[in-house]
Protein backbone atom coordinates (compact mmCIF):
# COMPACT_ATOMS: atom_id res chain seq x y z
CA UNK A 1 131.09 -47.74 128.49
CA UNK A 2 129.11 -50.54 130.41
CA UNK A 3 127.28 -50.15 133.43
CA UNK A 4 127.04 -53.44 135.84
CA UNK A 5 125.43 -54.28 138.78
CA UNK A 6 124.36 -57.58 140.51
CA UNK A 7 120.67 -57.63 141.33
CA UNK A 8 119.63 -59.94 144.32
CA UNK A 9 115.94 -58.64 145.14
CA UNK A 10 112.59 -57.54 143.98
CA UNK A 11 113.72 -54.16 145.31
CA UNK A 12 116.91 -54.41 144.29
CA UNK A 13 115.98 -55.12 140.61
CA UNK A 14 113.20 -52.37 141.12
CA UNK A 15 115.84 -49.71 141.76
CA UNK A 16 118.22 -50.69 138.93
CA UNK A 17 115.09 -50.37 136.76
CA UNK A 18 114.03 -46.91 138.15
CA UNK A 19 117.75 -45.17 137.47
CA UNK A 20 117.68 -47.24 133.31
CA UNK A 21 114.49 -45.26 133.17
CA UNK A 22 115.72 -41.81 134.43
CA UNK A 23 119.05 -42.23 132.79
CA UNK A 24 116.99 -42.46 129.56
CA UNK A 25 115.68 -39.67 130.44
CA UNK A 26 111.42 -41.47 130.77
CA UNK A 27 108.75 -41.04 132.96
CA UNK A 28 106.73 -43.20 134.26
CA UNK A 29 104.13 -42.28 131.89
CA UNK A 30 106.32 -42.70 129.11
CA UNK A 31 107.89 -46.05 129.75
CA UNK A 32 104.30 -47.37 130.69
CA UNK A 33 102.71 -45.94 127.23
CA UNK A 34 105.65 -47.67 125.13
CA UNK A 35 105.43 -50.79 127.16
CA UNK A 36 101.74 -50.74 127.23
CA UNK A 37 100.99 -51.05 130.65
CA UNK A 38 99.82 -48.72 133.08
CA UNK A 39 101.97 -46.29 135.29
CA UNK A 40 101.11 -47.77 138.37
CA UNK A 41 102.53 -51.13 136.75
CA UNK A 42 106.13 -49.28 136.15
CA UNK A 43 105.59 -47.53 139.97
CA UNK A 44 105.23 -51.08 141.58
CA UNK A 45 107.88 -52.24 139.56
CA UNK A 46 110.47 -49.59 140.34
CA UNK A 47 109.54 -49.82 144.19
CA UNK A 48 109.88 -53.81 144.31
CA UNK A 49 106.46 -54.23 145.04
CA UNK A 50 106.46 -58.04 146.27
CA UNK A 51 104.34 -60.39 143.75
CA UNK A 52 104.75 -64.11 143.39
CA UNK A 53 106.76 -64.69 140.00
CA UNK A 54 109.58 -62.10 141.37
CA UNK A 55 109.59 -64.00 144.69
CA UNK A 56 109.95 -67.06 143.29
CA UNK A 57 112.40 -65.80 140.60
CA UNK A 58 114.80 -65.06 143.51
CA UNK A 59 114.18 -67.70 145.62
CA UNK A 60 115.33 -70.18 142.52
CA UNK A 61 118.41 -68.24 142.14
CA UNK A 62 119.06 -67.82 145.93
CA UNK A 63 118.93 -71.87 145.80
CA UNK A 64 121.22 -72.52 142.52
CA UNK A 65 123.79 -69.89 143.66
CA UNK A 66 123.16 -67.45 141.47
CA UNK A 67 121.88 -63.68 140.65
CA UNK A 68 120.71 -61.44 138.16
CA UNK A 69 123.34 -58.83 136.72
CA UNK A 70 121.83 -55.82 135.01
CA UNK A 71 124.50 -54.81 132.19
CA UNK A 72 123.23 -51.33 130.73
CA UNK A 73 124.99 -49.27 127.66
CA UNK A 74 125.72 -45.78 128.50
CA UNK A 75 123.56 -43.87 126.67
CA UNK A 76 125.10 -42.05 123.85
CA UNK A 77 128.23 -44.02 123.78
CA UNK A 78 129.07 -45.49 120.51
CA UNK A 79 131.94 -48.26 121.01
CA UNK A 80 128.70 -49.34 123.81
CA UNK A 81 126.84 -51.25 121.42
CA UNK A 82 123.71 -50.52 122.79
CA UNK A 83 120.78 -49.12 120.79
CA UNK A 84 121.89 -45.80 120.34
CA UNK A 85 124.94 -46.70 118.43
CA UNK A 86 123.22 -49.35 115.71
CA UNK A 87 120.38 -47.42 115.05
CA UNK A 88 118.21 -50.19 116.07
CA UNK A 89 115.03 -49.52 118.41
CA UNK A 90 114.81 -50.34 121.95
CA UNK A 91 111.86 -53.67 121.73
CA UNK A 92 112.66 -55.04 118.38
């Protein structure tokens, strides 16, 4: 199964990110220490904490017409074709 949803914000994006993270069952802590970046990085990320590239980002698409769509694999779902049913790791 597939999981969609259209993404038209910093905050918006920021909440899809937070409920990818707690469906795969992370912390903050964790998704920080395999991203390599702090917690407070992931925290300002997940609460759409304004900065200029994300501003800009949606301003461009705003402008062309567009959005982002956020297409997630279930987790655990084999005929998804996400991660969990190749074997591959998440990053490579």
């Amino acid at each position: 199964m597939v999981a969609r949803s259209s993404v038209r914000s910093p905050a918006a994006l920021g909440q899809e990110l937070a409920r990818l993270r707690y469906d795969h069952g992370l912390t903050q802590d964790a998704l920080a220490d395999a991203l390599g970046v702090t917690r407070r990085y992931v925290y300002e990320l997940e609460s759409g904490k304004p900065n200029l590239w994300a501003v800009r980002l949606f301003e461009v698409l705003r402008e062309l017409g567009a959005h982002l769509e956020v297409v997630s694999a279930v987790a655990g779902d084999p005929s998804s074709g996400g991660p969990e049913s190749t074997g591959e790791q998440v990053g490579e």
